[in-house]
Protein backbone atom coordinates (compact mmCIF):
# COMPACT_ATOMS: atom_id res chain seq x y z
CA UNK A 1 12.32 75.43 34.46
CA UNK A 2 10.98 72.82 36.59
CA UNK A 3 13.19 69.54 37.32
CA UNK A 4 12.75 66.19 39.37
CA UNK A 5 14.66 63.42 40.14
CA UNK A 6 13.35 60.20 40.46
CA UNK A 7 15.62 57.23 42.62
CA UNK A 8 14.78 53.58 43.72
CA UNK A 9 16.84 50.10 42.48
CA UNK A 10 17.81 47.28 43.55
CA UNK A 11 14.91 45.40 42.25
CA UNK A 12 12.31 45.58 39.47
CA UNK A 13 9.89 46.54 42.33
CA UNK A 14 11.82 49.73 43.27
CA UNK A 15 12.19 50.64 40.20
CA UNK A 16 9.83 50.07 37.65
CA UNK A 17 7.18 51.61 39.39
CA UNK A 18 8.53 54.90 38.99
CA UNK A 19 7.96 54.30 34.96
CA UNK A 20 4.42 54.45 35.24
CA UNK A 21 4.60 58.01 37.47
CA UNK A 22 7.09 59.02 35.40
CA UNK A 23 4.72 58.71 32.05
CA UNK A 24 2.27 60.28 34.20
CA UNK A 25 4.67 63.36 34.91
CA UNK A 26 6.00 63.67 31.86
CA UNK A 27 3.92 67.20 30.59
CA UNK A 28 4.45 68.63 34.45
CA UNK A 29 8.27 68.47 34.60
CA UNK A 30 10.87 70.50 32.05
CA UNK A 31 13.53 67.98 33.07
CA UNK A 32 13.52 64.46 34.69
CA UNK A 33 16.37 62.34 36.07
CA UNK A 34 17.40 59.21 37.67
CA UNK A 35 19.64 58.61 39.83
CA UNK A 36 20.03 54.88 41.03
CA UNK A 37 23.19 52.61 41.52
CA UNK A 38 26.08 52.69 39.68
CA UNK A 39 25.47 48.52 38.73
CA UNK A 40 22.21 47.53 39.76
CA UNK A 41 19.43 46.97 37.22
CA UNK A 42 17.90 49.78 37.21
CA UNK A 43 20.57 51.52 35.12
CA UNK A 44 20.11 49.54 31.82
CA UNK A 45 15.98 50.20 32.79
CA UNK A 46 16.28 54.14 33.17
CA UNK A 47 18.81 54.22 30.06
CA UNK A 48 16.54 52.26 28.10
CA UNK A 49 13.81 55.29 28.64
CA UNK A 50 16.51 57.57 27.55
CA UNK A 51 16.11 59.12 30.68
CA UNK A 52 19.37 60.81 31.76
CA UNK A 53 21.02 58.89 34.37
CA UNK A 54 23.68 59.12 37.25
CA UNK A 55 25.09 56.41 39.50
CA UNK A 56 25.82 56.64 43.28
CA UNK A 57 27.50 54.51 45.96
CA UNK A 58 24.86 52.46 47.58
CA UNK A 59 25.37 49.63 50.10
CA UNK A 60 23.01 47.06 50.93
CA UNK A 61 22.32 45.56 54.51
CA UNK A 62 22.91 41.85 55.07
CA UNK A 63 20.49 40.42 57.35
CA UNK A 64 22.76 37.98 58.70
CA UNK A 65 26.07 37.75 60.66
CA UNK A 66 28.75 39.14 57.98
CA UNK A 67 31.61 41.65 58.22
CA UNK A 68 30.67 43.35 54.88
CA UNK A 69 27.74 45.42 57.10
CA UNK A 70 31.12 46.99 58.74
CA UNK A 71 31.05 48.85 55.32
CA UNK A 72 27.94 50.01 55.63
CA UNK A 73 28.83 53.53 56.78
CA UNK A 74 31.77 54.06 54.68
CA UNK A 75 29.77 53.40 51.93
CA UNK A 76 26.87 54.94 52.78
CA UNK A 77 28.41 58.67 53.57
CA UNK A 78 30.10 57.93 49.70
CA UNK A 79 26.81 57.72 48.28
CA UNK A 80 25.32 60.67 50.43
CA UNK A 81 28.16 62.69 48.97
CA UNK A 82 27.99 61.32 45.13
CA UNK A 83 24.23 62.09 45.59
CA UNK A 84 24.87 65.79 46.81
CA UNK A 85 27.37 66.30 43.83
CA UNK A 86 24.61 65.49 41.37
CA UNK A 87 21.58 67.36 42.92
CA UNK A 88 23.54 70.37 43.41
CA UNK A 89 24.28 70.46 40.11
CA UNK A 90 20.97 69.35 39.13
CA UNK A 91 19.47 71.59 41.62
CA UNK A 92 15.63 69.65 41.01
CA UNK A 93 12.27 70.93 42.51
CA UNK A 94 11.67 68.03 44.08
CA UNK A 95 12.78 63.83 44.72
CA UNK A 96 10.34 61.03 44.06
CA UNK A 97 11.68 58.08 45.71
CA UNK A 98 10.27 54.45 45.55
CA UNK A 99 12.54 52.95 47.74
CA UNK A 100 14.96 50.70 48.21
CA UNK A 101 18.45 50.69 49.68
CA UNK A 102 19.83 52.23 45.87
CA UNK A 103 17.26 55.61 46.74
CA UNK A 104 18.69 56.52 51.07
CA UNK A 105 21.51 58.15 50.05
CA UNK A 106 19.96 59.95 47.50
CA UNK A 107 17.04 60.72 50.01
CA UNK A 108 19.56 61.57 52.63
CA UNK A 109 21.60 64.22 50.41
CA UNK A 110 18.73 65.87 49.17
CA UNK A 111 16.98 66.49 52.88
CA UNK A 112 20.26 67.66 53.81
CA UNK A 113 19.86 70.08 51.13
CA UNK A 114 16.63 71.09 51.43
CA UNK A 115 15.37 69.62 48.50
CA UNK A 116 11.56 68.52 48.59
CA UNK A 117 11.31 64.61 48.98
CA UNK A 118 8.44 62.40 48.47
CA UNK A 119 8.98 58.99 49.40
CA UNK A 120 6.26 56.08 48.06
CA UNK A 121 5.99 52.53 49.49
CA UNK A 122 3.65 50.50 48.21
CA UNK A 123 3.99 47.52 50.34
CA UNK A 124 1.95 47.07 53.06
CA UNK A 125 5.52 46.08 54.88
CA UNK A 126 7.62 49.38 54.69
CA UNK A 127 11.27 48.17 54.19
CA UNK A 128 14.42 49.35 56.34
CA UNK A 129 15.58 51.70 53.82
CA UNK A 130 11.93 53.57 53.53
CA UNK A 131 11.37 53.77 57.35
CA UNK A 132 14.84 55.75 57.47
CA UNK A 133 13.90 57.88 54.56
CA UNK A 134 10.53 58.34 55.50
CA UNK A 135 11.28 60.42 58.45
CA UNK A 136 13.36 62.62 56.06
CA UNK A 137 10.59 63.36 53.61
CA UNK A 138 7.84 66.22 52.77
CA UNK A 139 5.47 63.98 52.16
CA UNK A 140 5.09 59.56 52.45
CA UNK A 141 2.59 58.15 49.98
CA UNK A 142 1.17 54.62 50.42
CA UNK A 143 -0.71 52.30 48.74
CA UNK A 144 -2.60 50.47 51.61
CA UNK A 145 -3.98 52.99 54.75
CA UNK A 146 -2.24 50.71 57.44
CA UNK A 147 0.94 50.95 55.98
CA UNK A 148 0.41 54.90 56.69
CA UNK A 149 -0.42 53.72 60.21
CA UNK A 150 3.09 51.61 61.01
């Protein structure tokens, strides 16, 4: 029985991309999940799909001066280790991720596990949170050749 899990939120661009490989995947995977934040807007998306869905801890960067980023790690290792409770119950083939600060810990758990990753950025900009999970994926997909080249 074959099984993926598909992650990215935090906006519609994250996450609403992976609809359109997800139709596309449908007939090639037994299962499909998503897991995504546990209050971003990507949950009412996925649920609307009736795609089964988990939430994680996931913790967002502030690009200016603030003492929330102090959380960052706290929050972070939470989500690593809500993300490594689901997949290893899950236990999918493979990770599709399209990005976004919602899909690193989910990225991050499942390298640490072994589990096949395959990150997509279809920017031409690659974001923080895909340059960190980019170096902990199988295989980086992009939609413009000098975004492959940054």
């Amino acid at each position: 029985m074959s099984k993926i899990i598909f992650t990215g939120g935090g906006t519609a661009g994250h996450y609403a991309p992976n609809f359109a490989v997800i139709s596309a995947l449908k007939n090639s995977f037994d299962e499909i999940y998503y897991i995504g934040s546990n209050f971003g807007p990507e949950k009412q998306a996925v649920k609307s799909k009736n795609i089964p869905y988990f939430g994680v801890t996931t913790v967002k960067l502030l690009r200016s001066l603030s003492l929330k980023n102090a959380t960052i790690p706290i929050k972070l290792l939470k989500g690593i280790k809500d993300s490594k409770k689901i997949l290893r119950e899950i236990q999918p083939d493979v990770v599709f991720s399209k990005g976004g600060y919602v899909a690193l810990p989910v990225v991050i758990a499942a390298s640490n596990l072994k589990i096949p990753v395959i990150t997509h950025e279809s920017d031409v900009s690659i974001g923080l949170a895909n340059k960190i999970a980019c170096r902990r994926s199988s295989m980086v997909l992009t939609s413009f050749e000098v975004t492959s080249k940054k």
